[in-house]
C-alpha atoms as a PDB file:
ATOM      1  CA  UNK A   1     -15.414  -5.659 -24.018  1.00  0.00           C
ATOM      2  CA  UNK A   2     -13.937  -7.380 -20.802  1.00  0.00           C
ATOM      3  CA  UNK A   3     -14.357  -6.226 -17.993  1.00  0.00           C
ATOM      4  CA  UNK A   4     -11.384  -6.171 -14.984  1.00  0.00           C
ATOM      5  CA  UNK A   5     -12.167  -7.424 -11.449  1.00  0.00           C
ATOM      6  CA  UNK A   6     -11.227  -5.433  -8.428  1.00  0.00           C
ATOM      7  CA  UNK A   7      -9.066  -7.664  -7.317  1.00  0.00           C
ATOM      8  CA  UNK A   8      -7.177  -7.035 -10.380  1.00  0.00           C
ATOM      9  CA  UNK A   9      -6.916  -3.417 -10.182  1.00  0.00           C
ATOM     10  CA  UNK A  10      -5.818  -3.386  -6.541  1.00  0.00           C
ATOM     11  CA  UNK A  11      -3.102  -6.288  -7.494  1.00  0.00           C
ATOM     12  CA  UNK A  12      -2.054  -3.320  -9.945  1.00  0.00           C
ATOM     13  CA  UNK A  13      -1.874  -0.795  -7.158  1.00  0.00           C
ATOM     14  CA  UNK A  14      -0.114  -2.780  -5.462  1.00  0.00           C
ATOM     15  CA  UNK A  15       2.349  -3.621  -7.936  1.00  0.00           C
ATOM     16  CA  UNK A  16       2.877   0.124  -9.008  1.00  0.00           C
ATOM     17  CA  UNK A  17       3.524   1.202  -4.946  1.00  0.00           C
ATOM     18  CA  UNK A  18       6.096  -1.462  -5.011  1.00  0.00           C
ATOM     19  CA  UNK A  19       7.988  -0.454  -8.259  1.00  0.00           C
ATOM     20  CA  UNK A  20       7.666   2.811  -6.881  1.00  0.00           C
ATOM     21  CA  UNK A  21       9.837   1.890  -3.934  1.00  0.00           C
ATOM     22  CA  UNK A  22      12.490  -0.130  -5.816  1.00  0.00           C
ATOM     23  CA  UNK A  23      12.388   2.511  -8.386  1.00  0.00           C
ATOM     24  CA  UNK A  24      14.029   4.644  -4.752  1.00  0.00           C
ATOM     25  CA  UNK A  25      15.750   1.963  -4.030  1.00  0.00           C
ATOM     26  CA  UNK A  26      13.800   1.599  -0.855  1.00  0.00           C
ATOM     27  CA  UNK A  27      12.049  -1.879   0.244  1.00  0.00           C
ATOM     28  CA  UNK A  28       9.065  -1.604   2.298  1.00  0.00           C
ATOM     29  CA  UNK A  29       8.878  -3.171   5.793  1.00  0.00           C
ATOM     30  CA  UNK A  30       7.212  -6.102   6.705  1.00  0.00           C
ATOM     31  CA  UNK A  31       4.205  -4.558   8.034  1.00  0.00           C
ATOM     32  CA  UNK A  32       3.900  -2.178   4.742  1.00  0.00           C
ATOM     33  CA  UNK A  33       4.191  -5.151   2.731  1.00  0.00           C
ATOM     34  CA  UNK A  34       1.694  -6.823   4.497  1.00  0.00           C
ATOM     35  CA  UNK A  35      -0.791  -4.000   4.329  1.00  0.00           C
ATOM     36  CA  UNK A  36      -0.332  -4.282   0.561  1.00  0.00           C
ATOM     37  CA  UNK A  37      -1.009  -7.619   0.078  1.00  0.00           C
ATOM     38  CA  UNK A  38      -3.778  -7.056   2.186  1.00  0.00           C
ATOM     39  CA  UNK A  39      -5.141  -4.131   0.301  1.00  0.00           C
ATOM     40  CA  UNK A  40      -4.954  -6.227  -2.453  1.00  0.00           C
ATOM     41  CA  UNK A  41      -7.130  -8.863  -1.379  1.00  0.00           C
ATOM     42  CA  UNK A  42      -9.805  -6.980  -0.385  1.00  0.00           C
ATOM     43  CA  UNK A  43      -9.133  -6.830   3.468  1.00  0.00           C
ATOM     44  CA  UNK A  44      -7.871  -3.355   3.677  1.00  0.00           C
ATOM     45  CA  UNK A  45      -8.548  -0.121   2.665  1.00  0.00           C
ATOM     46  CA  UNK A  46      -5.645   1.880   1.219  1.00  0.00           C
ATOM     47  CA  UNK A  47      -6.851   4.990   3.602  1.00  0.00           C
ATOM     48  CA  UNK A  48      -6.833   2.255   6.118  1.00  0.00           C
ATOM     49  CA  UNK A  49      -2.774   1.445   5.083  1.00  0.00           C
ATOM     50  CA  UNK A  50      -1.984   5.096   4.648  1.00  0.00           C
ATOM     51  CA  UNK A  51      -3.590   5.643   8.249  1.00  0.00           C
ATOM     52  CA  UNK A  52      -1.575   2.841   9.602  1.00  0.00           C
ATOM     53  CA  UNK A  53       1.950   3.914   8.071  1.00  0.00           C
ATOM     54  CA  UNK A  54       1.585   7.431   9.276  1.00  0.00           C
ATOM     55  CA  UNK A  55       1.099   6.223  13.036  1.00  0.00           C
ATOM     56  CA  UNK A  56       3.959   4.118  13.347  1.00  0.00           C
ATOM     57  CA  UNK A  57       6.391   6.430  11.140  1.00  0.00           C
ATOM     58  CA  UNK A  58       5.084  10.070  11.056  1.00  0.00           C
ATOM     59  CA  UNK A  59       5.535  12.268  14.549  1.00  0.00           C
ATOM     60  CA  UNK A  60       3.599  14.981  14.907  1.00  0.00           C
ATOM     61  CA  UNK A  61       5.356  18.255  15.565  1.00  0.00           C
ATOM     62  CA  UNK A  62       3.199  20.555  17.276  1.00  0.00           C
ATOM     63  CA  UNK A  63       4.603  24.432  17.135  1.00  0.00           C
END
């Protein structure tokens, strides 16, 4: 049996978030992208991405 690195399975994330998108036909900014390719090598965290998205997109609405 083989076995799959982690690299591999976050390159597969990666690739499903961005066929996702084109699937909306939406393309993700620069810094999303980035974050991707960074969560796919290891450097980030996708809570980390999600975190990062949600500051610089998401306003909070306080009632």
């Amino acid at each position: 049996m083989k076995t799959v690195s982690r690299h591999y399975i976050r390159s597969r994330k990666a690739a499903g978030v961005l066929a996702s998108l084109r699937v909306e036909d939406l393309t993700p900014s620069t810094e999303v992208a980035e974050g991707l390719s960074a969560v796919e090598n290891g450097r980030m965290t996708t809570a980390d991405l999600m975190k990062q998205v949600r500051l610089k997109y998401v306003t909070l609405r306080r009632v």
